[in-house]
Protein backbone atom coordinates (compact mmCIF):
# COMPACT_ATOMS: atom_id res chain seq x y z
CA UNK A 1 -16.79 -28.91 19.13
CA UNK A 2 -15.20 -25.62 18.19
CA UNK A 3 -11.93 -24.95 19.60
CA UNK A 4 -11.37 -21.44 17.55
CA UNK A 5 -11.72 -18.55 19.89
CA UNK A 6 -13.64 -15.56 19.25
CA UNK A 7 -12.12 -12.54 17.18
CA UNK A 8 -12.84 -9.54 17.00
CA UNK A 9 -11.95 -6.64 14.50
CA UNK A 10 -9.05 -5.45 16.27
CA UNK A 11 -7.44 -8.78 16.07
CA UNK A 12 -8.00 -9.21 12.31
CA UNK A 13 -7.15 -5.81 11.85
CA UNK A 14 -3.98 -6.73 13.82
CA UNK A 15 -2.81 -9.74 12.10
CA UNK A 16 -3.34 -8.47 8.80
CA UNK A 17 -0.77 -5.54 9.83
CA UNK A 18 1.57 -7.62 11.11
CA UNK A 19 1.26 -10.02 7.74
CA UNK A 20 1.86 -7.31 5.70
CA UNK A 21 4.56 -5.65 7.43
CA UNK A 22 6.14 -9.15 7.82
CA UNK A 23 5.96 -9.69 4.11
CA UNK A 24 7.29 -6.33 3.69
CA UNK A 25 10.46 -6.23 6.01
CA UNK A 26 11.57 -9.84 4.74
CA UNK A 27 11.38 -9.19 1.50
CA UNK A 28 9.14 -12.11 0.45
CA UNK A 29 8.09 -12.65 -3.41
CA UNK A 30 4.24 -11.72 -4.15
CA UNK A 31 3.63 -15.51 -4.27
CA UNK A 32 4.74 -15.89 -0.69
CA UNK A 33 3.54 -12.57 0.81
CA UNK A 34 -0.65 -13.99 -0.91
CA UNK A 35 0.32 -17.79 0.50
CA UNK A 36 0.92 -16.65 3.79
CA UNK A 37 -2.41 -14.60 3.83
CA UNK A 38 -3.94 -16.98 2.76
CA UNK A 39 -3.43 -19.52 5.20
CA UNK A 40 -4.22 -17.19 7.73
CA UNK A 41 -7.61 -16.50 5.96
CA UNK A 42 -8.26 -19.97 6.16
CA UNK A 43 -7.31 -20.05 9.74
CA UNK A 44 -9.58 -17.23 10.33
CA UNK A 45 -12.53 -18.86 9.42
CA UNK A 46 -15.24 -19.72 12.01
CA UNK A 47 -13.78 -17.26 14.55
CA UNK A 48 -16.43 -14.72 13.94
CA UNK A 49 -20.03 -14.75 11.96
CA UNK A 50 -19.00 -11.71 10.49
CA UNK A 51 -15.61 -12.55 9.13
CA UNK A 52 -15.39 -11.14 5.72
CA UNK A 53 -12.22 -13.16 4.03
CA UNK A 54 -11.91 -10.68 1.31
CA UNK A 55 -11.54 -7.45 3.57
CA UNK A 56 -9.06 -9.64 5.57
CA UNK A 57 -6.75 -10.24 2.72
CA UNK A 58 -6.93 -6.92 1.42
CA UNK A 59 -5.48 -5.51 4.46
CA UNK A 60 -2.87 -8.20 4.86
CA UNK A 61 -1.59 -7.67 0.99
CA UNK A 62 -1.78 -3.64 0.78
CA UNK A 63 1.76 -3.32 0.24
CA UNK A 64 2.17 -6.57 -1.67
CA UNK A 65 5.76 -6.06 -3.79
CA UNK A 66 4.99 -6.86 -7.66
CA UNK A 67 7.20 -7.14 -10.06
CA UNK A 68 6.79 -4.53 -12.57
CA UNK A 69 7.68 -7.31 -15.33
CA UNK A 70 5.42 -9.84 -14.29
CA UNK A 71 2.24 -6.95 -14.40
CA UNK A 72 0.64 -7.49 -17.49
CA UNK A 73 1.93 -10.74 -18.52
């Protein structure tokens, strides 16, 4: 049995807002900002055919925090 209730596209548009913004106002590393997407990717799963994982975590790390000495390294 599946206890995961439907989504729609307003509610993973939603949560990947309110990941990113999270990440964003508390200051979390990049490491913790793609963890906690991550898990909710995972979450996410099976709560919609149409899911697409990738999109999701695109949205939820658009204004990931890098940095600028760990790019290229």
């Amino acid at each position: 049995m599946n206890n995961k209730p439907r989504m729609t596209r307003a509610h993973y548009n939603f949560l990947a807002q309110f990941i990113n913004d999270y990440a964003v106002d508390q200051n979390l590393s990049p490491g913790d900002h793609i963890t906690l997407a991550s898990l909710m990717q995972r979450s996410l799963k099976g709560t919609n055919p149409n899911f697409d994982g990738m999109r999701f975590l695109d949205a939820a790390l658009a204004d990931i925090i890098v940095d600028p000495q760990e790019v290229g390294q």
